[in-house]
Protein backbone atom coordinates (compact mmCIF):
# COMPACT_ATOMS: atom_id res chain seq x y z
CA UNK A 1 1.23 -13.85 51.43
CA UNK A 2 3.79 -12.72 48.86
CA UNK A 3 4.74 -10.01 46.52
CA UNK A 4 4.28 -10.82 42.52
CA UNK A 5 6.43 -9.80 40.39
CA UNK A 6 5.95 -9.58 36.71
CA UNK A 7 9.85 -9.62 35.66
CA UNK A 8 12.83 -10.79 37.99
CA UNK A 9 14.26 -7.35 37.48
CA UNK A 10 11.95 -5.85 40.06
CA UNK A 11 11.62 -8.42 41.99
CA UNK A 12 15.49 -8.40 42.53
CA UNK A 13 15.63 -4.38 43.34
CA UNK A 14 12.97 -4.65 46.18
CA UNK A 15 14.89 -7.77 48.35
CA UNK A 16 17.70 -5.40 47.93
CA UNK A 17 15.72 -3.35 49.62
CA UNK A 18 14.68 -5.45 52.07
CA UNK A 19 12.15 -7.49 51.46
CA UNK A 20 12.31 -11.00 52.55
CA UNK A 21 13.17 -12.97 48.91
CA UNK A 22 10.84 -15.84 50.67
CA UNK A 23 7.55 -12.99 50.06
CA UNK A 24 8.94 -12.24 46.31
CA UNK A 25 7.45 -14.41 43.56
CA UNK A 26 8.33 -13.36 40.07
CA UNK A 27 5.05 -14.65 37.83
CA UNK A 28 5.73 -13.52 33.91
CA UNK A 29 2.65 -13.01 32.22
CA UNK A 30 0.48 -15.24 30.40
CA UNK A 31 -0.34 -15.52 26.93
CA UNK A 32 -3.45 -14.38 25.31
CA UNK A 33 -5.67 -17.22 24.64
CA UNK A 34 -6.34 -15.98 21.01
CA UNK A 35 -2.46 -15.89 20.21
CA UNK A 36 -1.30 -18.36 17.90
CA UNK A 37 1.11 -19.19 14.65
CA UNK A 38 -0.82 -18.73 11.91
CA UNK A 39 0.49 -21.61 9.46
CA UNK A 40 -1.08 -20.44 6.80
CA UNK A 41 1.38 -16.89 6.20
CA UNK A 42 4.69 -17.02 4.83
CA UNK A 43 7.11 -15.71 6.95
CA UNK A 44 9.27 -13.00 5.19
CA UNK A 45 13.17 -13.56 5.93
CA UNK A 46 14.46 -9.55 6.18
CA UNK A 47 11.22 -8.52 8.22
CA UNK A 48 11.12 -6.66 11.60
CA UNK A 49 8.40 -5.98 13.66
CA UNK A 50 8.06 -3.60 16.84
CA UNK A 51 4.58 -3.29 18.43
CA UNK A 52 4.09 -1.02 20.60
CA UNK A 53 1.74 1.79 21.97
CA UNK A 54 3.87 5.04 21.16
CA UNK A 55 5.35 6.26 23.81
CA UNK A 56 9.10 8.38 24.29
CA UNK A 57 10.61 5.41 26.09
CA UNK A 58 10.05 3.33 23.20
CA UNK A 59 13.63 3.92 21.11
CA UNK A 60 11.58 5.31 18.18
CA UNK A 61 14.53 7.62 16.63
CA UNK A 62 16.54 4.42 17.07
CA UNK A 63 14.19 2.94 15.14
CA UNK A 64 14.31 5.51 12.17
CA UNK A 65 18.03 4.62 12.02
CA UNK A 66 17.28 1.63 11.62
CA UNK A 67 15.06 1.93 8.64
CA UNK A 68 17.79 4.44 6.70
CA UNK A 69 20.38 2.11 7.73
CA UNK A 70 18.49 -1.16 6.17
CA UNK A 71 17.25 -0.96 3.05
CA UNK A 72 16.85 -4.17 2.24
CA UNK A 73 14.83 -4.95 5.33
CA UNK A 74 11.24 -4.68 5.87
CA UNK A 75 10.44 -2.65 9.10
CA UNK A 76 6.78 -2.80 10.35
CA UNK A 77 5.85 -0.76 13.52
CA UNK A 78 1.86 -2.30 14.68
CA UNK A 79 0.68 0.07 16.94
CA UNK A 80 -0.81 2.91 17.95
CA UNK A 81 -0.38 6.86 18.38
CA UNK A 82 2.80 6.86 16.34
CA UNK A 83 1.47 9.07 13.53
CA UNK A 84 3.22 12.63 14.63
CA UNK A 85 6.46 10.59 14.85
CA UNK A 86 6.05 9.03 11.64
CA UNK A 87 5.84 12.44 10.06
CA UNK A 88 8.65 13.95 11.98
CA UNK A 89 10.74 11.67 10.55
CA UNK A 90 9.42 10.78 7.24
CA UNK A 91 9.50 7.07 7.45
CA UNK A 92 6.33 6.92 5.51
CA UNK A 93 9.08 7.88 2.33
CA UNK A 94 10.89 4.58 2.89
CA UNK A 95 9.48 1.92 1.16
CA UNK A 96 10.92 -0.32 3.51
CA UNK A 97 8.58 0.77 5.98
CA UNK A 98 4.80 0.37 6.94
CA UNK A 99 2.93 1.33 9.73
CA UNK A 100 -0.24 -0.50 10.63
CA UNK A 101 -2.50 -0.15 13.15
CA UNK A 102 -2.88 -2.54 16.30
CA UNK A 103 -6.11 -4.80 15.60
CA UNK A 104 -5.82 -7.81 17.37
CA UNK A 105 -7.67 -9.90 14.13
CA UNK A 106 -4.15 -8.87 12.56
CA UNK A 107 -1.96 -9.85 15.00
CA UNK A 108 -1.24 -13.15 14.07
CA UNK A 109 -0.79 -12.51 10.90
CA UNK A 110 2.00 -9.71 10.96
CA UNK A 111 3.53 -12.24 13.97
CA UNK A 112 3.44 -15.18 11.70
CA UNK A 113 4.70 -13.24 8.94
CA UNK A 114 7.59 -10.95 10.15
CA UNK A 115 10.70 -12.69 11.41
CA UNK A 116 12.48 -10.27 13.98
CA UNK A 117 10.40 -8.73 16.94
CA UNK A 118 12.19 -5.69 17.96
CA UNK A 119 11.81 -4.13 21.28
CA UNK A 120 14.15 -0.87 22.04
CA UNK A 121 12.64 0.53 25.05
CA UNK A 122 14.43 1.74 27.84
CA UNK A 123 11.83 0.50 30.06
CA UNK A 124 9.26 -1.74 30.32
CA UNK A 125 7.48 -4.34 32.58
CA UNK A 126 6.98 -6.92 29.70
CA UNK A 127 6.43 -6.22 27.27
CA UNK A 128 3.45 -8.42 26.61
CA UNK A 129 3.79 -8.33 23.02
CA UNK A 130 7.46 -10.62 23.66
CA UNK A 131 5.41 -13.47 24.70
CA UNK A 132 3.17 -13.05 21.70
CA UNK A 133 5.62 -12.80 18.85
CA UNK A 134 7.70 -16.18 20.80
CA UNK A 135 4.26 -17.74 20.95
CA UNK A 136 4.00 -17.03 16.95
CA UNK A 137 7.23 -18.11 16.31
CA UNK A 138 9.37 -14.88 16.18
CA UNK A 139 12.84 -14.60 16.82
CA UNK A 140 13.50 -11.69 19.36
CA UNK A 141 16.08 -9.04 19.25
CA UNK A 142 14.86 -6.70 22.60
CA UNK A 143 16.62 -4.27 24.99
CA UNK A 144 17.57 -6.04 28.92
CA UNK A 145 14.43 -4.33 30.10
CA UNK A 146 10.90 -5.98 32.01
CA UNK A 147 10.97 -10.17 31.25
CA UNK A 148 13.22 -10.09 28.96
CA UNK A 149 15.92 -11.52 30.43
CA UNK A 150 13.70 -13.93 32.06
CA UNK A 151 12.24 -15.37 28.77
CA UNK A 152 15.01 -15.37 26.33
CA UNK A 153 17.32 -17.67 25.46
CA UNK A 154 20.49 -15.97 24.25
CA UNK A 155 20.67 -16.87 20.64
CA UNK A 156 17.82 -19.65 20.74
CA UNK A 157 15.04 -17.63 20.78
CA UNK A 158 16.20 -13.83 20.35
CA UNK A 159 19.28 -11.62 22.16
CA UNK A 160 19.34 -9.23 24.52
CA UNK A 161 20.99 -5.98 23.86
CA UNK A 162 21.96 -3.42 26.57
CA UNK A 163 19.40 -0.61 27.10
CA UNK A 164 22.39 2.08 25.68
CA UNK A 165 22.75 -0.12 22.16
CA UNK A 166 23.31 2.18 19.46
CA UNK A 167 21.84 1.63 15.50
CA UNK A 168 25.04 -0.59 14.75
CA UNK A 169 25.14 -2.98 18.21
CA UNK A 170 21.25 -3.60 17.01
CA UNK A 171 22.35 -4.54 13.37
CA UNK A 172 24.70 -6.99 14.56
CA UNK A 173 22.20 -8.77 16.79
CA UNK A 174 19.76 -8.55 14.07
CA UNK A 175 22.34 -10.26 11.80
CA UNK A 176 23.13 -12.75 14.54
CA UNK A 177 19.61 -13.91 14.58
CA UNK A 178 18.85 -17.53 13.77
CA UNK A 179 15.14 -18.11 13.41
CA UNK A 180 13.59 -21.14 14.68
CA UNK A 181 10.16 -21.46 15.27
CA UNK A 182 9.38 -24.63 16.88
CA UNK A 183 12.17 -23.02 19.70
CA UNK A 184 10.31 -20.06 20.29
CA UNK A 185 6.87 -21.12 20.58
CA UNK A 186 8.33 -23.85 23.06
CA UNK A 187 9.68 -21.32 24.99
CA UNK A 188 6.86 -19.77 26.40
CA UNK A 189 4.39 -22.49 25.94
CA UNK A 190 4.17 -23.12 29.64
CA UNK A 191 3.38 -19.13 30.52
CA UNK A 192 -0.67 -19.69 30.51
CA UNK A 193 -3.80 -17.97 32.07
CA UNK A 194 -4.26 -21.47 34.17
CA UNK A 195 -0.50 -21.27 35.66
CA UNK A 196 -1.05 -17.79 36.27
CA UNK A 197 -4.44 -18.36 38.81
CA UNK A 198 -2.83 -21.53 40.36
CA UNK A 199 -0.02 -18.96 41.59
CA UNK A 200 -2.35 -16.10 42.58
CA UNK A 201 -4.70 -18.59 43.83
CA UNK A 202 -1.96 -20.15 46.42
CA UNK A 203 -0.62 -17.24 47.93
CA UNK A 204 -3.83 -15.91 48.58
CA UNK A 205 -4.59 -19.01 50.40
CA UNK A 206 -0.85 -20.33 52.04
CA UNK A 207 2.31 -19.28 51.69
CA UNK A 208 4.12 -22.54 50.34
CA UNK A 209 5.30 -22.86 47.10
CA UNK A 210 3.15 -24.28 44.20
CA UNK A 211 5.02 -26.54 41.72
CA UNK A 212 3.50 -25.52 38.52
């Protein structure tokens, strides 16, 4: 009976195309079940995380930038298939960098324990890992791409930079950032696998709204 949505961004382009905004539903995604601040890590003040599946869209030479411009922060990319880029730019000679490998048993961890999430794609349809790093308490600092703009709070929980943001528009956010964890985790505390089905579940069955 309607068209999901997973961020407001697409959902927006295709009623401009003519689809009736009465068959759009935008439903974010939900957060894993096995997602949670870890209390017992020490979160690291000048720490920034990006995770992420390597990939060209993913601002990686931004990144590298960012790790020359930095020093004295700690960059962490958790992910996977970013070894020839790695190389290509020798981050692995900057001791402010480390590269480790996704593994969900880590996850909270490097979440609890990193302060910044970092997202510099110039496109995406979350990204999932947003809701994670809010969920553990991360302040975000992530292109106007997917959800973002749908999840974030400017300058509560992270700030959205435009898609175009060059190395010193993403310092300055970065510096802007005021971590507060109880305010992230909040943020997305209602996106769950339950409010999810209860969506699907109605418009497969009616088309009136659900007030979840």
């Amino acid at each position: 009976n309607r068209v999901h949505f997973m961020c407001s961004i697409d959902a927006e382009r295709l009623v401009a195309s003519g689809l009736s905004i009465a068959k759009s539903r935008t439903i974010l995604g939900a957060i894993d079940n096995n997602c949670h601040h870890d209390n017992r890590v020490q979160r690291e003040k000048k720490s920034i995380l990006l995770s992420s599946k390597y990939g060209p869209r993913k601002g990686g030479e931004l990144l590298a930038q960012l790790v020359r411009a930095m020093p004295d922060w700690k960059f962490t990319i958790f992910g996977t298939g970013w070894d020839k880029f790695i190389e290509s730019e020798r981050l692995s000679s900057y001791s402010n960098f480390e590269y480790v490998l996704w593994n969900e048993n880590v996850r909270n961890s490097l979440m609890s324990s990193h302060s910044i999430f970092l997202s510099l794609s110039n496109l995406e349809g979350g990204p999932i890992p947003l809701l994670e790093a809010l969920n553990c308490g991360m302040f975000a600092v992530v292109t106007d791409t997917g959800f973002a703009r749908d999840l974030i709070l400017e300058g509560i929980n992270g700030n959205v930079v435009p898609i175009d943001s060059n190395c010193e528009g993403i310092m300055l956010s970065i510096s802007k950032a005021r971590i507060n964890e109880e305010r992230s985790i909040h943020s997305v505390s209602h996106l769950t696998w339950d409010r999810l089905a209860k969506f699907y579940l109605s418009d497969v069955t009616s088309a009136e709204d659900v007030t979840i």
